[in-house]
C-alpha atoms as a PDB file:
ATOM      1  CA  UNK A   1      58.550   2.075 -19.505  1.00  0.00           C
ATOM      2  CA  UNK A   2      56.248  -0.773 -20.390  1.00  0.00           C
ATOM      3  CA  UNK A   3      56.490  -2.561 -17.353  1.00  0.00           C
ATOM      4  CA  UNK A   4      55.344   0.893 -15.241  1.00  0.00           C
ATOM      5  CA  UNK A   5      52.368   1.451 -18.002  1.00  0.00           C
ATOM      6  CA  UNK A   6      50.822  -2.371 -17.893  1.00  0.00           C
ATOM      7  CA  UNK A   7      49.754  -2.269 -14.204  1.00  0.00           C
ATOM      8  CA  UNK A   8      48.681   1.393 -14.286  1.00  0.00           C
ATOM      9  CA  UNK A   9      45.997   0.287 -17.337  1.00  0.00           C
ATOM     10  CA  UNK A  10      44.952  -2.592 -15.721  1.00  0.00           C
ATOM     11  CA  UNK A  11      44.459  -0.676 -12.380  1.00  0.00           C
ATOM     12  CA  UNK A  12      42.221   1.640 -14.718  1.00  0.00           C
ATOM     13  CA  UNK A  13      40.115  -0.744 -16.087  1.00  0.00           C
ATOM     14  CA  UNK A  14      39.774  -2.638 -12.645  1.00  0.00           C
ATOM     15  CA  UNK A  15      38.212   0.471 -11.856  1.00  0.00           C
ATOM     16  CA  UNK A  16      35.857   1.172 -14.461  1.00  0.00           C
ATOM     17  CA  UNK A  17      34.493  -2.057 -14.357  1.00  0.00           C
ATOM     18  CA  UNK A  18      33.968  -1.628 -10.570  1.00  0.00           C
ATOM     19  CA  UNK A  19      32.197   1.432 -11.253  1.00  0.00           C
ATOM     20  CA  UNK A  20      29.726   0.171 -13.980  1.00  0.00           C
ATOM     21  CA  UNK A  21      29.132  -3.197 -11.789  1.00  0.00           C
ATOM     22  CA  UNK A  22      27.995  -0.381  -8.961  1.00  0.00           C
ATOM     23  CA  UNK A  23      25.919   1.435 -11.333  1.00  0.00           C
ATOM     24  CA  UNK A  24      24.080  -1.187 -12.710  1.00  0.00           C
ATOM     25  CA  UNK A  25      23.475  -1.996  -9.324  1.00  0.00           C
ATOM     26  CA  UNK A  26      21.909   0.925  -8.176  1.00  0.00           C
ATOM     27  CA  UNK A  27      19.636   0.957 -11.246  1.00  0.00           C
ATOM     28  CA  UNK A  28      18.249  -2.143 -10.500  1.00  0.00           C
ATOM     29  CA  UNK A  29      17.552  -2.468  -6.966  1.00  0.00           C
ATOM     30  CA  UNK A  30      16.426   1.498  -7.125  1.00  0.00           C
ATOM     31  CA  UNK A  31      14.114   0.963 -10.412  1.00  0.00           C
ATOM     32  CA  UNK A  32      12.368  -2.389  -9.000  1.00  0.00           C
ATOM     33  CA  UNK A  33       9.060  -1.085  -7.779  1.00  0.00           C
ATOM     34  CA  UNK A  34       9.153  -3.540  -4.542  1.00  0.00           C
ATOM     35  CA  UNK A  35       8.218  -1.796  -1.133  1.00  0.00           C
ATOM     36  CA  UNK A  36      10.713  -3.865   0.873  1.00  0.00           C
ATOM     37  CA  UNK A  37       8.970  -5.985   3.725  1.00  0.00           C
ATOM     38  CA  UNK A  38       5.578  -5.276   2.831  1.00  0.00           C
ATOM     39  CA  UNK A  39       3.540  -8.320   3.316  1.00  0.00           C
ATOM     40  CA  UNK A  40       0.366  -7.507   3.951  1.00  0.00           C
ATOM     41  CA  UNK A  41      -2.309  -4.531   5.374  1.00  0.00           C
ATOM     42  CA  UNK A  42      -4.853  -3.459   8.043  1.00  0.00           C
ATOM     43  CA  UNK A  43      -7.248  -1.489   7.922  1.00  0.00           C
ATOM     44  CA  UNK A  44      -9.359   1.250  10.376  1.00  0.00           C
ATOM     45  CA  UNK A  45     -12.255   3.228   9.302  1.00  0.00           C
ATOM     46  CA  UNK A  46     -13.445   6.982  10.032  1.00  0.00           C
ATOM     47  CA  UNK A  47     -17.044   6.978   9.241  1.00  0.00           C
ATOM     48  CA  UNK A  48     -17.953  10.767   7.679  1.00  0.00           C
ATOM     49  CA  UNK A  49     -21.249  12.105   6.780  1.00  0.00           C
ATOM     50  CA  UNK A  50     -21.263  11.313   3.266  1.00  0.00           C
ATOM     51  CA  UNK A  51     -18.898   8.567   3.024  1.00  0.00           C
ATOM     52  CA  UNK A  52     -16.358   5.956   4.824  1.00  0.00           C
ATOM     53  CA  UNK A  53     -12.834   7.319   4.893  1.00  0.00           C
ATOM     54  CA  UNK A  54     -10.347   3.803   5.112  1.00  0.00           C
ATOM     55  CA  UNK A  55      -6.662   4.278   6.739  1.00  0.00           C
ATOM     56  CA  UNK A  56      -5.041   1.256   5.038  1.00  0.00           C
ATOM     57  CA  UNK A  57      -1.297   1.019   7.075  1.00  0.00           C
ATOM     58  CA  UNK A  58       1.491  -1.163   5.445  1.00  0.00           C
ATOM     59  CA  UNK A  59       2.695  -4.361   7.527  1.00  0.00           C
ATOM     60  CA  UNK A  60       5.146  -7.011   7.706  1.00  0.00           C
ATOM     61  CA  UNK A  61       4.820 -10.324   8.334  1.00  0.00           C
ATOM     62  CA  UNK A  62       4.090  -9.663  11.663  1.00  0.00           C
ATOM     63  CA  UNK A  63       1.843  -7.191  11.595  1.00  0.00           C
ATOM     64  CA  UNK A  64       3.997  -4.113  11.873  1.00  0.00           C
ATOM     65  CA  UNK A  65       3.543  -1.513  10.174  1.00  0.00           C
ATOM     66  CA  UNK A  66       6.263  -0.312   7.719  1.00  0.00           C
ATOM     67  CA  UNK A  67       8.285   2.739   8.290  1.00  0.00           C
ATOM     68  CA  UNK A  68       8.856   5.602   6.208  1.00  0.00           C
ATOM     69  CA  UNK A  69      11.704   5.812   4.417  1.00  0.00           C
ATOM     70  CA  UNK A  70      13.000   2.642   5.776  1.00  0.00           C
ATOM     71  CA  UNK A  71      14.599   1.178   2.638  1.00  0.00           C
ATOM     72  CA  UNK A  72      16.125   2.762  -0.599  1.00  0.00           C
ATOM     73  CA  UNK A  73      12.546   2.129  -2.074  1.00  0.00           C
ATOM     74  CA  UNK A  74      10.289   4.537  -0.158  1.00  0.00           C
ATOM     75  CA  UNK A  75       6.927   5.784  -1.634  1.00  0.00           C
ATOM     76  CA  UNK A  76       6.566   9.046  -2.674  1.00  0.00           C
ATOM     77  CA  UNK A  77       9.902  10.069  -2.225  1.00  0.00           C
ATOM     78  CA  UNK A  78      13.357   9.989  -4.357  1.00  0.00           C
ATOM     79  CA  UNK A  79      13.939   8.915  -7.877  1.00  0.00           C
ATOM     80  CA  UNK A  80      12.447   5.623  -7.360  1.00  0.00           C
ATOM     81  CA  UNK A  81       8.544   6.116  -6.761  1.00  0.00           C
ATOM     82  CA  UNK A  82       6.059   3.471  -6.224  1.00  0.00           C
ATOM     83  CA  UNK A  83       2.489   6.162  -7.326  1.00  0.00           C
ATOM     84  CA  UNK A  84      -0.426   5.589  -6.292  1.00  0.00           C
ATOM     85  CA  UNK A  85      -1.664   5.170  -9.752  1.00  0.00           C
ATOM     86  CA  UNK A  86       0.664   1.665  -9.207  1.00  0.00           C
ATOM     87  CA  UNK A  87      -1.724  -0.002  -7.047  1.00  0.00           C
ATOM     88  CA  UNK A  88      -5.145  -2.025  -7.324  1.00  0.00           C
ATOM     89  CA  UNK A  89      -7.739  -2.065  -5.070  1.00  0.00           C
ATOM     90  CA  UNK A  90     -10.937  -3.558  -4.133  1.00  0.00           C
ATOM     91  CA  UNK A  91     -13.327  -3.005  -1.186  1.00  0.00           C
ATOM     92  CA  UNK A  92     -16.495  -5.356  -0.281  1.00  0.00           C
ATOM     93  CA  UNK A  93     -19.112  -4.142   2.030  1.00  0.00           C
ATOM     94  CA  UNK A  94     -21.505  -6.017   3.345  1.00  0.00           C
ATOM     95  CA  UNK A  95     -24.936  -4.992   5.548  1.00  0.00           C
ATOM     96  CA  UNK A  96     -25.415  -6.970   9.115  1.00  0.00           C
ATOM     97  CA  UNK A  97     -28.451  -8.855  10.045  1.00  0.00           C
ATOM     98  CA  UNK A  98     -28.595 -11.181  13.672  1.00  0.00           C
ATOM     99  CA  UNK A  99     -24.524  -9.700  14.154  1.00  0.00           C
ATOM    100  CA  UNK A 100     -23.371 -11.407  11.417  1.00  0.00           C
ATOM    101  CA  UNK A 101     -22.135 -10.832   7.424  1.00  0.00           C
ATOM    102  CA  UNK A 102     -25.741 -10.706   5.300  1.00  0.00           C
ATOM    103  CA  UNK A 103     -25.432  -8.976   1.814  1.00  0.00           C
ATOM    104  CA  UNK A 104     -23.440  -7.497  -0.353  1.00  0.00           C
ATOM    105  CA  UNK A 105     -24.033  -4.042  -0.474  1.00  0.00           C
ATOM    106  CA  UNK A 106     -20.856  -2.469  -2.785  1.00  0.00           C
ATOM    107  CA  UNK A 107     -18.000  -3.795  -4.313  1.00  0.00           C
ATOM    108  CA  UNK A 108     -15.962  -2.134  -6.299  1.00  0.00           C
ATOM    109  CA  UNK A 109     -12.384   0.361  -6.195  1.00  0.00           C
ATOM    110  CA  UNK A 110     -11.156   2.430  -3.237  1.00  0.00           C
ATOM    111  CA  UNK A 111     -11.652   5.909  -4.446  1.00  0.00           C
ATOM    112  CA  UNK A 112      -9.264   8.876  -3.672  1.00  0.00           C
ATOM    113  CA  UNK A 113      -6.418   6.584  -2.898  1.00  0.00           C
ATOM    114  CA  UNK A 114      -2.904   8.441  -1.640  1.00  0.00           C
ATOM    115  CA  UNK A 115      -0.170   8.251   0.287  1.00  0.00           C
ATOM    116  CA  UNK A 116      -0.569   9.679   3.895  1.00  0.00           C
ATOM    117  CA  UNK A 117       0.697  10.288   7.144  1.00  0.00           C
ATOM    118  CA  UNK A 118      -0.487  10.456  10.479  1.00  0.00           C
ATOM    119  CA  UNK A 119       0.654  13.281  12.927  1.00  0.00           C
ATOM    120  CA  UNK A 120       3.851  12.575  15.025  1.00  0.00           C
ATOM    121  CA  UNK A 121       3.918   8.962  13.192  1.00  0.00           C
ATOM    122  CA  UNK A 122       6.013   7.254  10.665  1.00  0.00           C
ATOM    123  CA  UNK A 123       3.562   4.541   9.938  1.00  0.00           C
ATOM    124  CA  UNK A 124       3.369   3.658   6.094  1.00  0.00           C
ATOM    125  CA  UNK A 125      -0.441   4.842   5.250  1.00  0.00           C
ATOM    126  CA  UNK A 126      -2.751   4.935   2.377  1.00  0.00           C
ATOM    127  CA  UNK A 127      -5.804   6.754   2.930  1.00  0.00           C
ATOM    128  CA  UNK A 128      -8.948   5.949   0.448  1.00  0.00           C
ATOM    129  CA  UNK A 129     -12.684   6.523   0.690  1.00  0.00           C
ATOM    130  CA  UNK A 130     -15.889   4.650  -0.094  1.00  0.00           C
ATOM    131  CA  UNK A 131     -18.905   7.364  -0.530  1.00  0.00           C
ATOM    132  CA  UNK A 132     -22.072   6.379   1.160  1.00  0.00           C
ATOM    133  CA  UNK A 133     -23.727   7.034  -2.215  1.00  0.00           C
ATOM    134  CA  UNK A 134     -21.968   3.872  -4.141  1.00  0.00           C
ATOM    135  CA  UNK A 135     -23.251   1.489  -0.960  1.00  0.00           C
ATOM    136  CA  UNK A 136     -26.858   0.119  -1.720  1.00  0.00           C
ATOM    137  CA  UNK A 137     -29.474  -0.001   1.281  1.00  0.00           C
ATOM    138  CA  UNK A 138     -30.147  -3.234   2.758  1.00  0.00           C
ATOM    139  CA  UNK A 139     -33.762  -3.361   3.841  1.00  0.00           C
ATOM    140  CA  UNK A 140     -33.516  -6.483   5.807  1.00  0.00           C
ATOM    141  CA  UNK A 141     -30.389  -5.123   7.876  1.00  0.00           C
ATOM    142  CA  UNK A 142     -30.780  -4.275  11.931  1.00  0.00           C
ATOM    143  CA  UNK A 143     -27.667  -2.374  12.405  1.00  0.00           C
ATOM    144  CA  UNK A 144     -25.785   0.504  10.711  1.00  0.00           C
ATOM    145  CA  UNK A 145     -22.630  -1.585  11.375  1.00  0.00           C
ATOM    146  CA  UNK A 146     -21.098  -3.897   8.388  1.00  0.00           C
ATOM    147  CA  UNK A 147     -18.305  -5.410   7.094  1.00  0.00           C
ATOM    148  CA  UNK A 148     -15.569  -3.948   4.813  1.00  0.00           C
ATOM    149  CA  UNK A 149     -13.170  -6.400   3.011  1.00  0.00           C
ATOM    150  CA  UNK A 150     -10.469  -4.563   1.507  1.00  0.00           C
ATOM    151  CA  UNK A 151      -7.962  -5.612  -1.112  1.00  0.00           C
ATOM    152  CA  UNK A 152      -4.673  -4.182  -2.650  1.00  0.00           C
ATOM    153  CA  UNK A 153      -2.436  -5.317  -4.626  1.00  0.00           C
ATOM    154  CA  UNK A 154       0.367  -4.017  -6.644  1.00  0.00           C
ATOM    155  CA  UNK A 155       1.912  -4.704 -10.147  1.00  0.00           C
ATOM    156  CA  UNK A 156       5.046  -6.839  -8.107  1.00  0.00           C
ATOM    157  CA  UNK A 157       3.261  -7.334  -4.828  1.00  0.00           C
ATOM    158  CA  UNK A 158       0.170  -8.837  -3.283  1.00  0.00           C
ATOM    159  CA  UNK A 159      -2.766  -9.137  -3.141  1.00  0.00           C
ATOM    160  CA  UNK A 160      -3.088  -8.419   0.428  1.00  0.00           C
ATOM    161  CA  UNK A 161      -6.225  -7.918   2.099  1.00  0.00           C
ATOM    162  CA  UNK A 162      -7.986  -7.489   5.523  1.00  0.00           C
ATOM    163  CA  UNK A 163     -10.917  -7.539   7.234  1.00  0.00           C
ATOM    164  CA  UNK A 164     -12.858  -5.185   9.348  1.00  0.00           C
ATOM    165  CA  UNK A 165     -16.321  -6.464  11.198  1.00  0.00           C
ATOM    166  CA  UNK A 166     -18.806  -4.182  12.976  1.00  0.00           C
ATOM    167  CA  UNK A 167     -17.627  -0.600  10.962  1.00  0.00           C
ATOM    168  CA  UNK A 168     -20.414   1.961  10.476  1.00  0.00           C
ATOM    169  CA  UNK A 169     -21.364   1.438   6.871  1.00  0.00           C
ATOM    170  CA  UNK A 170     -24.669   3.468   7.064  1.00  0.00           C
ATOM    171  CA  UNK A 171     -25.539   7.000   8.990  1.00  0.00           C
ATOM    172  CA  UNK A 172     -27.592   6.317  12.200  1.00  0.00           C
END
């Protein structure tokens, strides 16, 4: 009788030790607040009346933007959540004078900053906003165009940041 019972226990505690190793697994590549492949952003820009709405997609290392729910970390989705509230942003503006950079005309935080989606897409977006209100007028500018440097970082991730030349800044 004790030769049956030895293998059964240690088949048992094989077991259990095969389970906790998964476990504690799972808890730490779920819990690690790392959106897998991102390495870096771009950025497009939807001027409105009263301010600049920013589309800020998710890339690789090769520019491509991230897919939705392509890892076990996804935003917005499951138990393991990367919030909004997670990230850090920045945005420069500058005015144009002669077609090129000329002053600084806000810098400060993306406002309104969430998790989007465009139509039909699985893209990985943000979408943000600068109002029009927060960007000071340059007097010595000849264009509404400008420059918008955006940055974004997270507590495990980044900063990334991107550039985007000749986006209407001011209304005509």
């Amino acid at each position: 009788m004790f030769r049956f019972n030895l293998p059964r226990k240690l088949i048992l505690k094989s077991r259990s030790v095969v389970l906790v190793g998964i476990c504690v697994f799972v808890t730490l590549s779920c819990g690690s607040g790392v959106i897998q492949n991102f390495e870096g952003i771009r950025i497009h820009s939807d001027p409105r009346v009263d301010r600049i709405d920013l589309r800020i997609y998710l890339v690789d290392r090769n520019g491509i933007p991230l897919i939705w729910n392509q890892s076990i970390l996804s935003p917005s989705v499951g138990v393991s959540t990367v919030s909004e509230a997670d990230f850090t942003t920045n945005a420069k503006v500058y005015s144009m004078r002669n077609g090129k950079q000329h002053k600084k005309v806000y810098d400060g935080r993306l406002l309104d900053l969430r998790w989007s989606q465009e139509l039909n897409r699985l893209d990985r977006l943000m979408t943000a906003e600068i109002p029009r209100g927060f960007i000071d007028d340059d007097p010595e500018r000849d264009t509404h165009l400008g420059v918008i440097i955006v940055e974004i970082q997270t507590e495990k991730q980044g900063p990334f940041s991107d550039t985007l030349e000749r986006a209407a800044i001011y209304k005509y």
